[in-house]
Each structure stands twice: as structure tokens, then as C-alpha cells.
C-alpha atoms as a PDB file:
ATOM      1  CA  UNK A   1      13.513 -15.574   8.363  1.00  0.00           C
ATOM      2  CA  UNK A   2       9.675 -14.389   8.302  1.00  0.00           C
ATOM      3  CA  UNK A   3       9.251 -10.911   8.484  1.00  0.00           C
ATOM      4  CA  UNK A   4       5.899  -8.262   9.775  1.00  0.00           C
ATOM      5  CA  UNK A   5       7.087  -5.855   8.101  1.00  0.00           C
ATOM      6  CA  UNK A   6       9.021  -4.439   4.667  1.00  0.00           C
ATOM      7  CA  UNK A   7      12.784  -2.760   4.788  1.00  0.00           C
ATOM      8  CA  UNK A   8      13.586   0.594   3.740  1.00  0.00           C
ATOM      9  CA  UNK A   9      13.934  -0.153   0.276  1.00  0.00           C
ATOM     10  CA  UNK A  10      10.400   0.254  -0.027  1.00  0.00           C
ATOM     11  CA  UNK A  11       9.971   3.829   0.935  1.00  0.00           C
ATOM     12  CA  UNK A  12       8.678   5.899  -1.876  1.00  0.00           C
ATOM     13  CA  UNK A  13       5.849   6.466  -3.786  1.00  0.00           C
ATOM     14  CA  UNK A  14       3.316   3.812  -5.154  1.00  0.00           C
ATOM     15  CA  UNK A  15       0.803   5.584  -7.265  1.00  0.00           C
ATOM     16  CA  UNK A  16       1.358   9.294  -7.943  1.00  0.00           C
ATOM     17  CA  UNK A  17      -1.001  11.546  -9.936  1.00  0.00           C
ATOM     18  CA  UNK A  18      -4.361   9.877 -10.125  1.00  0.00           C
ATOM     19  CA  UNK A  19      -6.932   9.077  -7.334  1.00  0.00           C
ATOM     20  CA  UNK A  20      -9.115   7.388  -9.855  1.00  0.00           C
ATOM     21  CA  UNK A  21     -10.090   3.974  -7.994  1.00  0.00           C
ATOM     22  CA  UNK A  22      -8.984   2.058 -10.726  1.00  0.00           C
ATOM     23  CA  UNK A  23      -5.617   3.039 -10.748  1.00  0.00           C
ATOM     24  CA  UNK A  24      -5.403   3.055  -7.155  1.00  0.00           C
ATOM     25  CA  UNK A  25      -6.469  -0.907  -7.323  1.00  0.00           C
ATOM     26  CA  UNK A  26      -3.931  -1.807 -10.054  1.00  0.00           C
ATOM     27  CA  UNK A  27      -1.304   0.117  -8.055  1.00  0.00           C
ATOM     28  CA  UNK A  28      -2.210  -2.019  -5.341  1.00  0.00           C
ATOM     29  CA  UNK A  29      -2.417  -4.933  -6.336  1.00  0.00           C
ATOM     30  CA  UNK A  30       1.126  -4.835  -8.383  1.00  0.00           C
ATOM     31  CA  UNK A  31       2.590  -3.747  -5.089  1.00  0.00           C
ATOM     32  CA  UNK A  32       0.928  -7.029  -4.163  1.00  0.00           C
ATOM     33  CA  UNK A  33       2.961  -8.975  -6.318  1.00  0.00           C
ATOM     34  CA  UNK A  34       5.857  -7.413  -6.137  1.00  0.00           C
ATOM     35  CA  UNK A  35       5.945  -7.755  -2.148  1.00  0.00           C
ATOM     36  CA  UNK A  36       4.830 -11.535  -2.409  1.00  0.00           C
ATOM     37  CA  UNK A  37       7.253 -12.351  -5.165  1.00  0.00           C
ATOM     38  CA  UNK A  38      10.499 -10.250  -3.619  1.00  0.00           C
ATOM     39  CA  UNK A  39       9.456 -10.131   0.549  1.00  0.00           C
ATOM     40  CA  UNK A  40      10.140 -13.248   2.753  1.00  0.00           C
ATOM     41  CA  UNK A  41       6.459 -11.848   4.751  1.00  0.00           C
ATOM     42  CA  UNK A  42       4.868 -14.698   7.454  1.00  0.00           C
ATOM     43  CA  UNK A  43       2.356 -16.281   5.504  1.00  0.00           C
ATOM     44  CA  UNK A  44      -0.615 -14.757   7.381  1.00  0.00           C
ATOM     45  CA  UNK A  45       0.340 -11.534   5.289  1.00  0.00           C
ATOM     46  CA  UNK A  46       0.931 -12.979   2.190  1.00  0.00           C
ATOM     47  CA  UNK A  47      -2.534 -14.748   2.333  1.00  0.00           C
ATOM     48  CA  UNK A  48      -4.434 -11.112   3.136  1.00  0.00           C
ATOM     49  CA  UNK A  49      -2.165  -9.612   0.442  1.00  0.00           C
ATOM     50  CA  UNK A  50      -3.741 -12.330  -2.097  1.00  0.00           C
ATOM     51  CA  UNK A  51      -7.214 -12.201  -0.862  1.00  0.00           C
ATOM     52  CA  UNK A  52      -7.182  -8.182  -1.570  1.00  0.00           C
ATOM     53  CA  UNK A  53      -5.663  -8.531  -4.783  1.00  0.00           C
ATOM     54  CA  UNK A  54      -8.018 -11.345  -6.002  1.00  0.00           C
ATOM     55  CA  UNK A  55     -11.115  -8.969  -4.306  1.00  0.00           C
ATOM     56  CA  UNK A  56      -9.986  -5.988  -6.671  1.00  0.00           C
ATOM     57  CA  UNK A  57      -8.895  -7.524  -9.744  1.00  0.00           C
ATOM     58  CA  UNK A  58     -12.641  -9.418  -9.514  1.00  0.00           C
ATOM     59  CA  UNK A  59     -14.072  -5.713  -9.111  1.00  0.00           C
ATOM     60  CA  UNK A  60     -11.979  -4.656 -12.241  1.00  0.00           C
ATOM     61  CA  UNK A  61     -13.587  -7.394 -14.002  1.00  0.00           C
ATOM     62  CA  UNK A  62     -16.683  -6.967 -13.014  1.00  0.00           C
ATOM     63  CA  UNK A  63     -17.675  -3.288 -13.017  1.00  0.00           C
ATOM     64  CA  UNK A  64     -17.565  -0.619 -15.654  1.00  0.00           C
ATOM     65  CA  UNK A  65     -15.045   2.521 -14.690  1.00  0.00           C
ATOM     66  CA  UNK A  66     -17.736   4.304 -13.871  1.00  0.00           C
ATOM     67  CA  UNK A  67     -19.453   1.701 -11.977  1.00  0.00           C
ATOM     68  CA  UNK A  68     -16.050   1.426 -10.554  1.00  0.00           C
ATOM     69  CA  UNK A  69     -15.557   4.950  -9.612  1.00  0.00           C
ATOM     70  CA  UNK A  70     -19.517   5.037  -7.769  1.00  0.00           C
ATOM     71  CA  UNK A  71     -18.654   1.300  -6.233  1.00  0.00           C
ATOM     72  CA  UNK A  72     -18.721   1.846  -1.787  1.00  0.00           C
ATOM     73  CA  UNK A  73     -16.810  -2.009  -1.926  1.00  0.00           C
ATOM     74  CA  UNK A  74     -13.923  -0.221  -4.183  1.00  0.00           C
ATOM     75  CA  UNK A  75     -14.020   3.049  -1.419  1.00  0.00           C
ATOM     76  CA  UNK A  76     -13.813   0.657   0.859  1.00  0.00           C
ATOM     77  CA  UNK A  77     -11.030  -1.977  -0.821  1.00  0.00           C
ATOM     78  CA  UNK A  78      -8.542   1.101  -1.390  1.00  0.00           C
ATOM     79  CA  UNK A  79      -9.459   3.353   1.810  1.00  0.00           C
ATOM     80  CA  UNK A  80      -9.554   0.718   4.506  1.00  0.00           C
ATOM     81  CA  UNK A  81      -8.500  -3.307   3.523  1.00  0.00           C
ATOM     82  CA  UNK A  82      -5.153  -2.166   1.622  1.00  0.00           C
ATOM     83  CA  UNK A  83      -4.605   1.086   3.490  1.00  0.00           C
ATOM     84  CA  UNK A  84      -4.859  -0.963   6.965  1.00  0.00           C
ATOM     85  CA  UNK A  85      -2.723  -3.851   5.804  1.00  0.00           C
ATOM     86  CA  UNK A  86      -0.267  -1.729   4.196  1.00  0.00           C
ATOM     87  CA  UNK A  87      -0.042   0.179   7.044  1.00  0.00           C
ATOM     88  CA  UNK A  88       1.229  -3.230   9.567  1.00  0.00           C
ATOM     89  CA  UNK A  89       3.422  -3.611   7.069  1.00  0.00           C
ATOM     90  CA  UNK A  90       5.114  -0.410   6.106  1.00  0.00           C
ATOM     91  CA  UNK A  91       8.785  -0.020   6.948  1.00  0.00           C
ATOM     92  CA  UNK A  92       9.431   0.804  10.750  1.00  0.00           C
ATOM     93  CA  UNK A  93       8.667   4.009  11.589  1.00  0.00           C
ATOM     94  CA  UNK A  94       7.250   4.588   8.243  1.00  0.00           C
ATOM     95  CA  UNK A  95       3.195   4.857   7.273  1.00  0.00           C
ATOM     96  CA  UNK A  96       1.057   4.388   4.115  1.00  0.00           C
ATOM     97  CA  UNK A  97      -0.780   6.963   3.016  1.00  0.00           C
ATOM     98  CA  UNK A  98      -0.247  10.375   1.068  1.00  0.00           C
ATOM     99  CA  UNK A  99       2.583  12.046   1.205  1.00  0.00           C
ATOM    100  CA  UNK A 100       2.990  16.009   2.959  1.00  0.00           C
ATOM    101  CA  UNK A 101       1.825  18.095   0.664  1.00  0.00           C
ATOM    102  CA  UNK A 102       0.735  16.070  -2.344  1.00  0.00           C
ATOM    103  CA  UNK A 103      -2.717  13.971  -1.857  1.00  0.00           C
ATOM    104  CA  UNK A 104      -2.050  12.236  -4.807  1.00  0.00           C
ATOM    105  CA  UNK A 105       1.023  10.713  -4.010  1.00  0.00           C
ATOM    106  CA  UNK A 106       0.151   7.404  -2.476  1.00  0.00           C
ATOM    107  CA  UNK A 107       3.058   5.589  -0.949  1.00  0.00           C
ATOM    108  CA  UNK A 108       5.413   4.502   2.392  1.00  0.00           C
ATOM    109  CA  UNK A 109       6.571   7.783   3.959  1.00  0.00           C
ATOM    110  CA  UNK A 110       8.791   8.061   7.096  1.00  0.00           C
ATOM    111  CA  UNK A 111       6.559   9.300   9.984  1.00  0.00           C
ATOM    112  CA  UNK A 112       9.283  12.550  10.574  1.00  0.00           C
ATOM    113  CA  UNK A 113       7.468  13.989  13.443  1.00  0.00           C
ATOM    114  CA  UNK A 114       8.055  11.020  15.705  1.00  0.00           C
ATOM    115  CA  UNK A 115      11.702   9.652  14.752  1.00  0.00           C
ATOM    116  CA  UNK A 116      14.575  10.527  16.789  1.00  0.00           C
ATOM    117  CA  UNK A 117      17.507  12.067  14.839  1.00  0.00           C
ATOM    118  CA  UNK A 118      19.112   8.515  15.362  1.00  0.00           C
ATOM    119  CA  UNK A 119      15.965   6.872  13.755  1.00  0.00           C
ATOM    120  CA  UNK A 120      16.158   9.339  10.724  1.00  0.00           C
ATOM    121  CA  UNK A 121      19.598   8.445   9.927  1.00  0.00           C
ATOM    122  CA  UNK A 122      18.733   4.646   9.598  1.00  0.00           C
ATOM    123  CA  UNK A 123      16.032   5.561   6.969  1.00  0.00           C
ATOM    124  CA  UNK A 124      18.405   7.785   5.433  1.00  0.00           C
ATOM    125  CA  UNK A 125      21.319   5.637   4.830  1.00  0.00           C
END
């Protein structure tokens, strides 16, 4: 069966510690892979997650770090393409973004505030 979006499995952190743009992109674009290879996604998702993942690995090649760090197409690869189709994907009820408390800690998080205690106990389980 074709899925929108990921199980609970997935819940947890995807890049933790760094918000240098490279990073971010290779975090990205493993989680990529691993989704592709492992997720049974319709194929209108797996086609935008391999379109993104081709886009950054060509701006890996192609820039310098630092050209990397300065580059408004990476901003704009990591803060809006992967965050937005992460984001239709995530787990139900869940988001992608930072985790409370830790800005650096990129990943699928449970949206706690709007869950009912029944919804909580299905992520917890």
C-alpha cells in the first residue's frame, strides 16, 4: 500500500549539534535515502525526495563550505524545500523542525500541545 506519510518509527532526531548548511544537506539527503530505500511513499514523494537530494548534493559539489555557508539557494534548500516536504510527510501528529528547547536538534517531534491523551499513547507505544 502507498503511503503520505512515515510511521512512528521515525520520530527522533535527524541532525543534532551543527546548523552548518552542509551538514544539514547531508543529513537530509541520507534521510532521503533511507526513506526511499525503507518507506513504501506514493511516487509523487519519492520523486520530490530525489529532486532535493540531487539539488543539494549538486550544491555540495559545486560550492566551497564557505560559499556553501553564504549560498541563499542552500538557505533556501534546507529552510523551505526539505523543511516543507518533510513536514507532509512527518508521522501523524508529528512536525519537522527543532526540537523544544534545543535549536540544533533537527528532527520529527510529536506536536504535544495538540494530541489528545489517546493520541499520545499511540506515539508512545
Amino acid at each position: 500500500m502507498l503511503k503520505d506519510n512515515l510511521n512512528n518509527q521515525w520520530i527522533g532526531s535527524v541532525s543534532h549539534g551543527t546548523l552548518r548548511n552542509i551538514d544539514l544537506l547531508e543529513s537530509y539527503i541520507n534521510l532521503s535515502k533511507c526513506i526511499r530505500n525503507k518507506v513504501n511513499l506514493k511516487p509523487y514523494y519519492k520523486e520530490r525526495l530525489t529532486r532535493l537530494a540531487f539539488e543539494s548534493k549538486q550544491l555540495i559539489n559545486n560550492l566551497t563550505e564557505r560559499e556553501l555557508e553564504n549560498s541563499e539557494e542552500a538557505i533556501y534548500l534546507i529552510n523551505e524545500d526539505w523543511f516543507y516536504l518533510y513536514n507532509e510527510i512527518a508521522p501523524e501528529n508529528c512536525y519537522f523542525g527543532t526540537s523544544e528547547g534545543d535549536g540544533s536538534d533537527i528532527g520529527f517531534w510529536p506536536d504535544w500541545d495538540n494530541l489528545t491523551e489517546e493520541e499520545i499513547l499511540n506515539i508512545i507505544e
